[in-house]
C-alpha atoms as a PDB file:
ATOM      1  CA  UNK A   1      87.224 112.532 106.467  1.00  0.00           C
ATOM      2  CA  UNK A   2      87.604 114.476 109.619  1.00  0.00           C
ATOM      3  CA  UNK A   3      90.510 112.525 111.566  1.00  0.00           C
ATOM      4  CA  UNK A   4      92.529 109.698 111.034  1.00  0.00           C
ATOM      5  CA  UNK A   5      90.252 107.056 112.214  1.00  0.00           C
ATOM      6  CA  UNK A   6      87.451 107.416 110.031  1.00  0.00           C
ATOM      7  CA  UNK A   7      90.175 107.382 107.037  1.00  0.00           C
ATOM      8  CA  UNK A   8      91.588 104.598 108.475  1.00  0.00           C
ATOM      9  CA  UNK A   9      88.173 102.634 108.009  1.00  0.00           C
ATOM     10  CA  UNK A  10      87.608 103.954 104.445  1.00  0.00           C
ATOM     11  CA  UNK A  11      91.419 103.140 103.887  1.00  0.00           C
ATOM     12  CA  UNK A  12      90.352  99.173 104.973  1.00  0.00           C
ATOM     13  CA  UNK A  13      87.140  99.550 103.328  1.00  0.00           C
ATOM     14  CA  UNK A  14      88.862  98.627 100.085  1.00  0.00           C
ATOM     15  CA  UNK A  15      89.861  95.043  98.713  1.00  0.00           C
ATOM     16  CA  UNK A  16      92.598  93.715  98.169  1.00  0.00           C
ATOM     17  CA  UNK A  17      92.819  93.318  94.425  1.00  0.00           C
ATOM     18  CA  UNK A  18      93.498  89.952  92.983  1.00  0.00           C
ATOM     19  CA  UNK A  19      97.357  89.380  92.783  1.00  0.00           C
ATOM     20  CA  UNK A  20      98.366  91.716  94.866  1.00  0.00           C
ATOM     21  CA  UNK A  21      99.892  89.849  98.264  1.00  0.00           C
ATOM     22  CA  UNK A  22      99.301  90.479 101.305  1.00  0.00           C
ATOM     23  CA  UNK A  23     102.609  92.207 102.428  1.00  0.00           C
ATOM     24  CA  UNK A  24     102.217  94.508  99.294  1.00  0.00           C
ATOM     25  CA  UNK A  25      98.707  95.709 100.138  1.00  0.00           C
ATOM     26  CA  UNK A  26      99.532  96.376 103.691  1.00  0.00           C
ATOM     27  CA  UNK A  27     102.112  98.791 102.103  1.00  0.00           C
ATOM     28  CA  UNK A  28      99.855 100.325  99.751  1.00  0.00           C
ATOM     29  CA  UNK A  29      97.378 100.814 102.881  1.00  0.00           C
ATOM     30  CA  UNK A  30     100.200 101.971 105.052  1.00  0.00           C
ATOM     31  CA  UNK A  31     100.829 104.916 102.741  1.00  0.00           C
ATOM     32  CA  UNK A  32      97.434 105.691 102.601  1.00  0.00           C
ATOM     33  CA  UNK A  33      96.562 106.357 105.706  1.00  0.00           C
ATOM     34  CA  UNK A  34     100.107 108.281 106.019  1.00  0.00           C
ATOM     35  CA  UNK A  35      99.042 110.277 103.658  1.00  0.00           C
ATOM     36  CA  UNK A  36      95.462 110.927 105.101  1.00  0.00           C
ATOM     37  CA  UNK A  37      97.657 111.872 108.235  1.00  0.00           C
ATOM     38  CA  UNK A  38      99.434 114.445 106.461  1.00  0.00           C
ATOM     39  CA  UNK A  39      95.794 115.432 104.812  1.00  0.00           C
ATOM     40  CA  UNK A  40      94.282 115.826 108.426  1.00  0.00           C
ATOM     41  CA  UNK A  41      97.046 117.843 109.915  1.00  0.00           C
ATOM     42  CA  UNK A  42      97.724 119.916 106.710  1.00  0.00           C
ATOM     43  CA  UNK A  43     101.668 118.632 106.609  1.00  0.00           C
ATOM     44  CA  UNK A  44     103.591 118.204 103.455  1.00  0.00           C
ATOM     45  CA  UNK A  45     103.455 114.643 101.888  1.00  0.00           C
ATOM     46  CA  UNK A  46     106.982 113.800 101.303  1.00  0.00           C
ATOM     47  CA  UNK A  47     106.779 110.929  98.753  1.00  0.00           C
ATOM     48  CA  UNK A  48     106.582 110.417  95.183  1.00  0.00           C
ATOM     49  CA  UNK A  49     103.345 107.892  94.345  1.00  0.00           C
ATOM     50  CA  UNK A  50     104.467 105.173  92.233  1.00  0.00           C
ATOM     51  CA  UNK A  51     101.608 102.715  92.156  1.00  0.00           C
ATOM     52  CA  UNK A  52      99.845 100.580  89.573  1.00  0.00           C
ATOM     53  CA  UNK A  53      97.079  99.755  91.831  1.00  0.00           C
ATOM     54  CA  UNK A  54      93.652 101.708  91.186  1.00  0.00           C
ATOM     55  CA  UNK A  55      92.671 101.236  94.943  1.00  0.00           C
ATOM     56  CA  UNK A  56      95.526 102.811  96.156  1.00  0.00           C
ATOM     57  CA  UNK A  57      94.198 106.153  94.463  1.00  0.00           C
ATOM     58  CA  UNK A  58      90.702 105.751  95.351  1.00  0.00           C
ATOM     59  CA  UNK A  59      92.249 105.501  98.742  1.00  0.00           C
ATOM     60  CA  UNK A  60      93.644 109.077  98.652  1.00  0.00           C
ATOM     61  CA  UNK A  61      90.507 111.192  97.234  1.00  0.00           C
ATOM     62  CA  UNK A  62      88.122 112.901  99.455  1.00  0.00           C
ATOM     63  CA  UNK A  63      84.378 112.092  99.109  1.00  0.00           C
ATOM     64  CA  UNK A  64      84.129 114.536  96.812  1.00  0.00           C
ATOM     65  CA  UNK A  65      86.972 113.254  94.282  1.00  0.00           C
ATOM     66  CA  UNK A  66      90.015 115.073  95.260  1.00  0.00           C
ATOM     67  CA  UNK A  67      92.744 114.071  95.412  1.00  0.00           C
ATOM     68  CA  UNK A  68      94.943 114.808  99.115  1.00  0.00           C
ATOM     69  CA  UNK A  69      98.046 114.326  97.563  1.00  0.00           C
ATOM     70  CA  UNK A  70      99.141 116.660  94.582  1.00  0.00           C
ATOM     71  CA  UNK A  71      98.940 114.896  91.420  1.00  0.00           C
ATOM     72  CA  UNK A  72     102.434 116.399  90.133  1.00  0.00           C
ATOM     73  CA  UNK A  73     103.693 113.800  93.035  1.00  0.00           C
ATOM     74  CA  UNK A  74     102.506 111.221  91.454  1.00  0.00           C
ATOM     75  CA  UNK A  75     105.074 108.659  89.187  1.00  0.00           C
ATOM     76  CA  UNK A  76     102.045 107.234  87.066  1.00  0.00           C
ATOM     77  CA  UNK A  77      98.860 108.880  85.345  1.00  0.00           C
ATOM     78  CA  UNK A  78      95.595 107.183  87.403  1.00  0.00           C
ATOM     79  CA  UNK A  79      93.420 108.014  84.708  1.00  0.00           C
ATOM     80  CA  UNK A  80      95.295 105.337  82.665  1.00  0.00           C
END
């Protein structure tokens, strides 16, 4: 990704996952792209990732894999 609006059409490429509402994934997706902002303008991501959705960290990984966000942030193992 090279600014925020191509992230934020790979952010709403993905969908929703079954029983997940609507307000919820909005949040999830909201997060996202903040942290794709923080990504794009090399600022510190200030949150601790606490979600049991595997979208959410597709979401956050370059093409390539990587993750944007350092995995010691985050409150859950995604490989599980």
């Amino acid at each position: 990704m090279k600014n925020l609006a191509e992230a934020h059409r790979y952010v709403n490429s993905f969908p929703r996952p079954t029983g997940l509402n609507t307000y919820s994934w909005n949040a999830v997706k909201r997060l996202a792209l903040h942290a794709w902002d923080c990504y794009l303008n090399r600022r510190r991501f200030n949150h601790s990732i606490n979600f049991l959705c595997k979208e959410f960290y597709l979401m956050i990984r370059t093409p390539e894999g990587k993750f944007i966000v350092p995995e010691n942030q985050f409150s859950y193992d995604p490989a599980l």
